[in-house]
C-alpha atoms as a PDB file:
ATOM      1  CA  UNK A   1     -21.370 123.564 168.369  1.00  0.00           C
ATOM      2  CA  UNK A   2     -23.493 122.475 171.496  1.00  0.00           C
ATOM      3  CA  UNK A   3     -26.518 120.034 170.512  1.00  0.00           C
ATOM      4  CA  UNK A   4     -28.479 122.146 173.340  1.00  0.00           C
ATOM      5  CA  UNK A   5     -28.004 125.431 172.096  1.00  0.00           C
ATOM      6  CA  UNK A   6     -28.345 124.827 168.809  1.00  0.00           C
ATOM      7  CA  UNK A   7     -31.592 123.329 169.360  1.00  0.00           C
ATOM      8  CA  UNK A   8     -32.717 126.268 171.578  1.00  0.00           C
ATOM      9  CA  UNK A   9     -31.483 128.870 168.887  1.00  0.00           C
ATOM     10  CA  UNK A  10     -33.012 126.805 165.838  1.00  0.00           C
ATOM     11  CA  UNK A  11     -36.006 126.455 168.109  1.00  0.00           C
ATOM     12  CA  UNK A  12     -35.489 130.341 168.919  1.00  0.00           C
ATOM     13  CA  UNK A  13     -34.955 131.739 165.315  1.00  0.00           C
ATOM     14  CA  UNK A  14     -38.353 129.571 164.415  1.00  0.00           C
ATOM     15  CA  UNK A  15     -40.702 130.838 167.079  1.00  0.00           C
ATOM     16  CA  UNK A  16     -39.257 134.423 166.101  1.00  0.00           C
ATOM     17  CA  UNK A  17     -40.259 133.963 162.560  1.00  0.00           C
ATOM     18  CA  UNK A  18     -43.846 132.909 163.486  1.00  0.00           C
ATOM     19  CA  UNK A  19     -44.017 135.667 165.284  1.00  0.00           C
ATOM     20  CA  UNK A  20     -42.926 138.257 162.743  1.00  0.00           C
ATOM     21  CA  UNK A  21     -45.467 136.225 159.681  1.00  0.00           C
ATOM     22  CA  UNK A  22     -47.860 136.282 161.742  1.00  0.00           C
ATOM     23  CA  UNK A  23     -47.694 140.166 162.406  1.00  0.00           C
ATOM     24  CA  UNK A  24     -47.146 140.592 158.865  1.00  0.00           C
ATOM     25  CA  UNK A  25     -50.721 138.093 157.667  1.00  0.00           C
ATOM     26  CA  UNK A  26     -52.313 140.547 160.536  1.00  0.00           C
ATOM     27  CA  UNK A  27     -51.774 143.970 159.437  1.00  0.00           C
ATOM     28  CA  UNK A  28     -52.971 142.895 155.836  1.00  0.00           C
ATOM     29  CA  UNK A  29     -56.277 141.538 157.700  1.00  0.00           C
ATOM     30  CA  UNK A  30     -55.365 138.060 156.900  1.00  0.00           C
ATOM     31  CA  UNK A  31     -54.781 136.376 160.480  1.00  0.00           C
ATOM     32  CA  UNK A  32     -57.529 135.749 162.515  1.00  0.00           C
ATOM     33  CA  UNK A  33     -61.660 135.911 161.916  1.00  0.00           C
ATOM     34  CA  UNK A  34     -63.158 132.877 160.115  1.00  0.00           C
ATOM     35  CA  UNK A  35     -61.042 132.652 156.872  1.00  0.00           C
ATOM     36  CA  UNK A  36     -57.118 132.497 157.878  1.00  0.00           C
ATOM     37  CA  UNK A  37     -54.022 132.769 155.843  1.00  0.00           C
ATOM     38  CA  UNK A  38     -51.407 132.981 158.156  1.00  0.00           C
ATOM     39  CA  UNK A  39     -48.375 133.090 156.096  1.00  0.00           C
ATOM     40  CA  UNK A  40     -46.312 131.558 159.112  1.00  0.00           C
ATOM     41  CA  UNK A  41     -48.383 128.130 159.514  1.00  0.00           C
ATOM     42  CA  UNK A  42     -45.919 127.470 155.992  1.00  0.00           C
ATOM     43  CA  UNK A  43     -43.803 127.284 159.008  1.00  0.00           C
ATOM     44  CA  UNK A  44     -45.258 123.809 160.213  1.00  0.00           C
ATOM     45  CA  UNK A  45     -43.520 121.534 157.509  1.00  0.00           C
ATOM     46  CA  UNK A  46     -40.276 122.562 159.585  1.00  0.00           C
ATOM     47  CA  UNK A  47     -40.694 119.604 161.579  1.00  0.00           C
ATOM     48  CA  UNK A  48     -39.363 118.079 158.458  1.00  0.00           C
ATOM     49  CA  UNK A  49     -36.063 118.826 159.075  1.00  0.00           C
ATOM     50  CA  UNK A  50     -35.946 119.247 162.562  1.00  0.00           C
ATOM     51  CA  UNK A  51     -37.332 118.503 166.102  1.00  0.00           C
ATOM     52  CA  UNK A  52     -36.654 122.042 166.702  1.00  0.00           C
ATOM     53  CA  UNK A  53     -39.357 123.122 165.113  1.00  0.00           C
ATOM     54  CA  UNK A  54     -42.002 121.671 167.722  1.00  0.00           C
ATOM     55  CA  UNK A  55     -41.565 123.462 170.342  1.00  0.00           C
ATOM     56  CA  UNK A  56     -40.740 126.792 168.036  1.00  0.00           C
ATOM     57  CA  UNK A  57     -43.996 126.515 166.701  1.00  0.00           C
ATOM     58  CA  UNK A  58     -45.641 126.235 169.519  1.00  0.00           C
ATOM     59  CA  UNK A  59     -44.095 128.928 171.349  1.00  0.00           C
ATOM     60  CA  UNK A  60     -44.536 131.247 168.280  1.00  0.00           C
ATOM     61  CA  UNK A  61     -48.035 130.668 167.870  1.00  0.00           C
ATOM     62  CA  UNK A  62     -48.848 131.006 171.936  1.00  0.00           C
ATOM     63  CA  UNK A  63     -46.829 134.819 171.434  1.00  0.00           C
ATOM     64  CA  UNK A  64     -48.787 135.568 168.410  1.00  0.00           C
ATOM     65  CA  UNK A  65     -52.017 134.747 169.448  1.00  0.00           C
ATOM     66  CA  UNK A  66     -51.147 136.478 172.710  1.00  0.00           C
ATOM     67  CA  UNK A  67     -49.553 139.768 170.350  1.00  0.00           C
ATOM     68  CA  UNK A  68     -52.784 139.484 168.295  1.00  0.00           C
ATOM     69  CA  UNK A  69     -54.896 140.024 170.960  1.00  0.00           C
ATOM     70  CA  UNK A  70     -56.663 136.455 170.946  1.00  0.00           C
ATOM     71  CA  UNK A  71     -58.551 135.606 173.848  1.00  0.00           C
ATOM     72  CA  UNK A  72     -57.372 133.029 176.299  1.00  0.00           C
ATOM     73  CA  UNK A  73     -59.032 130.298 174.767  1.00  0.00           C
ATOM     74  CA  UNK A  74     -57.703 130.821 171.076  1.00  0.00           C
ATOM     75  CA  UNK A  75     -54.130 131.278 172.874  1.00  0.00           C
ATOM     76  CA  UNK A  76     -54.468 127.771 174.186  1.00  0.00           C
ATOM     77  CA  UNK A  77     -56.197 125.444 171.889  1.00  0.00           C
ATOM     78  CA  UNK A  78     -54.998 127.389 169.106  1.00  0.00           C
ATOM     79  CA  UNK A  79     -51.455 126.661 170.247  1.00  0.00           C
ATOM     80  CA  UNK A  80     -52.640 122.970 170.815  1.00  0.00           C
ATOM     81  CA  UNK A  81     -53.643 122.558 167.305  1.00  0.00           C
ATOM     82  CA  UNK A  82     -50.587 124.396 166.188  1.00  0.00           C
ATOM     83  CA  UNK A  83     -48.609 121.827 168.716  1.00  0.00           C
ATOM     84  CA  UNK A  84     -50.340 118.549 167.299  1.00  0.00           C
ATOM     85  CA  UNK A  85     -49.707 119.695 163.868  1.00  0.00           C
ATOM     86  CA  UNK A  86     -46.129 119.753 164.438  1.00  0.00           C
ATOM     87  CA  UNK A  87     -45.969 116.789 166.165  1.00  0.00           C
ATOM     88  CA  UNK A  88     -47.433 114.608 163.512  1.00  0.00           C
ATOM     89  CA  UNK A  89     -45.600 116.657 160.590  1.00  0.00           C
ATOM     90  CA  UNK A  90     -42.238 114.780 162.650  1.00  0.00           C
ATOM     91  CA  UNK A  91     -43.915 111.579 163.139  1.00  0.00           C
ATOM     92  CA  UNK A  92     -44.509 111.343 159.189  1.00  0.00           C
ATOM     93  CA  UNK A  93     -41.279 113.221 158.176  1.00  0.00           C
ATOM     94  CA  UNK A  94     -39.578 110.816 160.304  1.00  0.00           C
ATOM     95  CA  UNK A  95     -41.431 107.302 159.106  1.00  0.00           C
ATOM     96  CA  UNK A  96     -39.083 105.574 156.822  1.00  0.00           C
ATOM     97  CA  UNK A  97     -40.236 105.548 152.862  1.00  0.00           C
ATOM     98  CA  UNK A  98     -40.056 102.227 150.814  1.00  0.00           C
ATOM     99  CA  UNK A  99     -38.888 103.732 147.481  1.00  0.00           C
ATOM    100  CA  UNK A 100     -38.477 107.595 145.800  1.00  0.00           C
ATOM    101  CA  UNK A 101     -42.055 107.553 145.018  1.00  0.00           C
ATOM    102  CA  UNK A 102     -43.201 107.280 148.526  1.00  0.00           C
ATOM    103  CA  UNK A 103     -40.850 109.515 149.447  1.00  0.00           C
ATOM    104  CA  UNK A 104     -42.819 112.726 147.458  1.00  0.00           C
ATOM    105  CA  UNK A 105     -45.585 111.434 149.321  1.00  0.00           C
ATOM    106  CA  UNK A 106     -44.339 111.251 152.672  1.00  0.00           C
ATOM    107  CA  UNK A 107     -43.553 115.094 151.938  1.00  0.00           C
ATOM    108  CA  UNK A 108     -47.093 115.665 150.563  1.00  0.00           C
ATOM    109  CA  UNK A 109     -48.484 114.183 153.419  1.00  0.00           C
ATOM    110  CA  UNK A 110     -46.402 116.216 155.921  1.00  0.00           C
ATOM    111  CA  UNK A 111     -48.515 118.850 155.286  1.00  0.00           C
ATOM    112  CA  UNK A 112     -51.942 117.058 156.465  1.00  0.00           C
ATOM    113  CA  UNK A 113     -51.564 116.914 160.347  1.00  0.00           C
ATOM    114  CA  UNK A 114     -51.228 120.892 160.488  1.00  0.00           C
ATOM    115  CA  UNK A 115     -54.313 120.777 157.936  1.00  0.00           C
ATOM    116  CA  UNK A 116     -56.308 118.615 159.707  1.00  0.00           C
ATOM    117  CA  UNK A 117     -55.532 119.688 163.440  1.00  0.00           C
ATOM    118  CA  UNK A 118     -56.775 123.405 162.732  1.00  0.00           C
ATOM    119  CA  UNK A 119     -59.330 122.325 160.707  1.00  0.00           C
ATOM    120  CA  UNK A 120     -60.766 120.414 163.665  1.00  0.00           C
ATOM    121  CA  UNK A 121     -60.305 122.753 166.930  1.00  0.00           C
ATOM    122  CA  UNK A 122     -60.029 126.269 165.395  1.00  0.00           C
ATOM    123  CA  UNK A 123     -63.753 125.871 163.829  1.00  0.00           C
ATOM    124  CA  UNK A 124     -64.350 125.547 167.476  1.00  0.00           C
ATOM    125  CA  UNK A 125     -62.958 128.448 169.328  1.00  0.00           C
ATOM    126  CA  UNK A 126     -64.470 130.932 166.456  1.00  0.00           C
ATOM    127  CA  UNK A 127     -67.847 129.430 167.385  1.00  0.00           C
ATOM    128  CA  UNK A 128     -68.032 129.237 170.841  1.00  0.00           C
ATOM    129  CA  UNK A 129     -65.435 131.177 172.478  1.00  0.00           C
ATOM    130  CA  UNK A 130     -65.279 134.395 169.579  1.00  0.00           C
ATOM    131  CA  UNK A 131     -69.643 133.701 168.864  1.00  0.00           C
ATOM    132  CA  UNK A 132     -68.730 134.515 165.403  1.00  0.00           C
ATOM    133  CA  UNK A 133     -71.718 133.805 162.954  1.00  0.00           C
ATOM    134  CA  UNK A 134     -72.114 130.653 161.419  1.00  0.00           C
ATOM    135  CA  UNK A 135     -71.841 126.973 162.363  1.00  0.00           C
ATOM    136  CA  UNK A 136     -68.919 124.466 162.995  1.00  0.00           C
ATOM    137  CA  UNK A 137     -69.041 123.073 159.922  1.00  0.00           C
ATOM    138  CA  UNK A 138     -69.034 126.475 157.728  1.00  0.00           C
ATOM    139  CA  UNK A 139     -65.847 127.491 159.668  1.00  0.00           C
ATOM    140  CA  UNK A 140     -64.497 123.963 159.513  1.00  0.00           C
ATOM    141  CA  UNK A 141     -64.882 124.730 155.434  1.00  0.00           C
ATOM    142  CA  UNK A 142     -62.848 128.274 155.943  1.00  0.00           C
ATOM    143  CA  UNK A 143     -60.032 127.124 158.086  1.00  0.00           C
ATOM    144  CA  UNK A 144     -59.619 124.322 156.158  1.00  0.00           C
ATOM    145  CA  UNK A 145     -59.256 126.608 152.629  1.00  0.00           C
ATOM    146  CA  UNK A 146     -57.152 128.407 154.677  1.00  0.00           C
ATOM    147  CA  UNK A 147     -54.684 126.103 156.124  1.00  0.00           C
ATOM    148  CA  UNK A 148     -54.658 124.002 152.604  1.00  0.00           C
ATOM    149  CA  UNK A 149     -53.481 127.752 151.258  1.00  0.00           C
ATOM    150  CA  UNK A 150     -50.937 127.930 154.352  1.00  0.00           C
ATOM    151  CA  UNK A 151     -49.611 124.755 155.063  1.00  0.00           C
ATOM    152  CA  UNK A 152     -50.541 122.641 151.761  1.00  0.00           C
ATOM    153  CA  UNK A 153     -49.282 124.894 148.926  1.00  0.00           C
ATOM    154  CA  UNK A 154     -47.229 127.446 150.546  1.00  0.00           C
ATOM    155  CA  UNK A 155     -45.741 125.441 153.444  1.00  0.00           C
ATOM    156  CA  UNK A 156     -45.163 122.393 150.818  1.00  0.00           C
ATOM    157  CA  UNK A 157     -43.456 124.642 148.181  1.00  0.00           C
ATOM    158  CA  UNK A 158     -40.996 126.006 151.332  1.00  0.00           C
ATOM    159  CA  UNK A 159     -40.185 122.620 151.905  1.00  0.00           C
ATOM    160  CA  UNK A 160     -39.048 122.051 148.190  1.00  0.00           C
ATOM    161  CA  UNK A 161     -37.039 124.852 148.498  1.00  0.00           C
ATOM    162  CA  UNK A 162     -35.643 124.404 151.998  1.00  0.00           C
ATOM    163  CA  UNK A 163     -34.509 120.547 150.889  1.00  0.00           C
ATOM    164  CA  UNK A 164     -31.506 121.872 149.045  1.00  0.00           C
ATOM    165  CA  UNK A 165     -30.282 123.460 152.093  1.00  0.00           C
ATOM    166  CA  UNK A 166     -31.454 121.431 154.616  1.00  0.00           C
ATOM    167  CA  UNK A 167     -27.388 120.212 155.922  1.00  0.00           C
ATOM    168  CA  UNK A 168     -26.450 124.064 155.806  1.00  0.00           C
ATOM    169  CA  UNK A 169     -30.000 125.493 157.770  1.00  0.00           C
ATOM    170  CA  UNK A 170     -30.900 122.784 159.904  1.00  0.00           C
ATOM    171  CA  UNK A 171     -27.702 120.597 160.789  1.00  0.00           C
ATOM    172  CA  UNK A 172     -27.233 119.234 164.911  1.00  0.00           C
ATOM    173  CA  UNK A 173     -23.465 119.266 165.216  1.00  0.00           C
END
């Protein structure tokens, strides 16, 4: 199969699913306001396996946002933070390890750029472009809980599972 298409449709089937978890954490209350579970940011370890993922993610979370009725500035920094999470998920997945041991790590730590992107710029948007009550740092507490919840435990635990298939789901030839 084509390199380029199979890119675009891993890229495709990605963005699609972000889409369709992010609906899904919506309509049980749980995607937007100042706590956020958003069953699809499990979805940002899949820079793991492959560069795909990037700009999947990205063009997932601009549609949701956009589908969720976000305002402009969620859309866009929101996507940003989604975008820099994915980016550094790669640049760690990608880092060689020294030994087994550093390997579980490496994984472990694939979930912290995702963490720690949202956990700086969302706590802004719901202050100053949403005027949602309470500070910077209280919301930099509830995204935080939130993404650990996402990305940490759930996105982690998809990762375990998804690293016995990885040659079948996420192979470039």
């Amino acid at each position: 199969m084509n390199k380029k298409v199979l890119f675009i449709t891993q890229a495709g089937l990605i963005a699609a699913l972000y889409v369709v978890l992010t609906l899904l954490a919506n309509a049980l209350g749980l995607a937007n306001y100042a706590i956020q579970i958003r069953f699809s940011e499990a979805l940002t370890i899949l820079p793991f396996f492959t560069p795909a993922a990037i700009p999947g993610l990205l063009i997932g979370c601009i549609l949701s946002n956009w589908l969720t009725d976000c305002i402009i500035w969620d859309i866009i920094f929101g996507s940003l933070a989604t975008l820099l999470g994915a980016i550094g998920t790669y640049l760690i997945a990608h880092s060689k390890p020294k030994n087994a041991k550093s390997s579980l790590v490496r994984e472990l730590c694939c979930t912290l750029p995702p963490i720690l992107s949202n956990t700086i710029i969302v706590p802004f948007i719901l202050a100053y472009a949403y005027h949602f009550e309470g500070g910077v740092p209280f919301f930099m507490l509830t995204v935080c809980i939130g993404e650990v919840i996402s990305c940490g435990i759930l996105g982690f635990l998809l990762m375990q599972t998804l690293k016995k298939y990885r040659n079948q789901i996420f192979r470039m030839n």
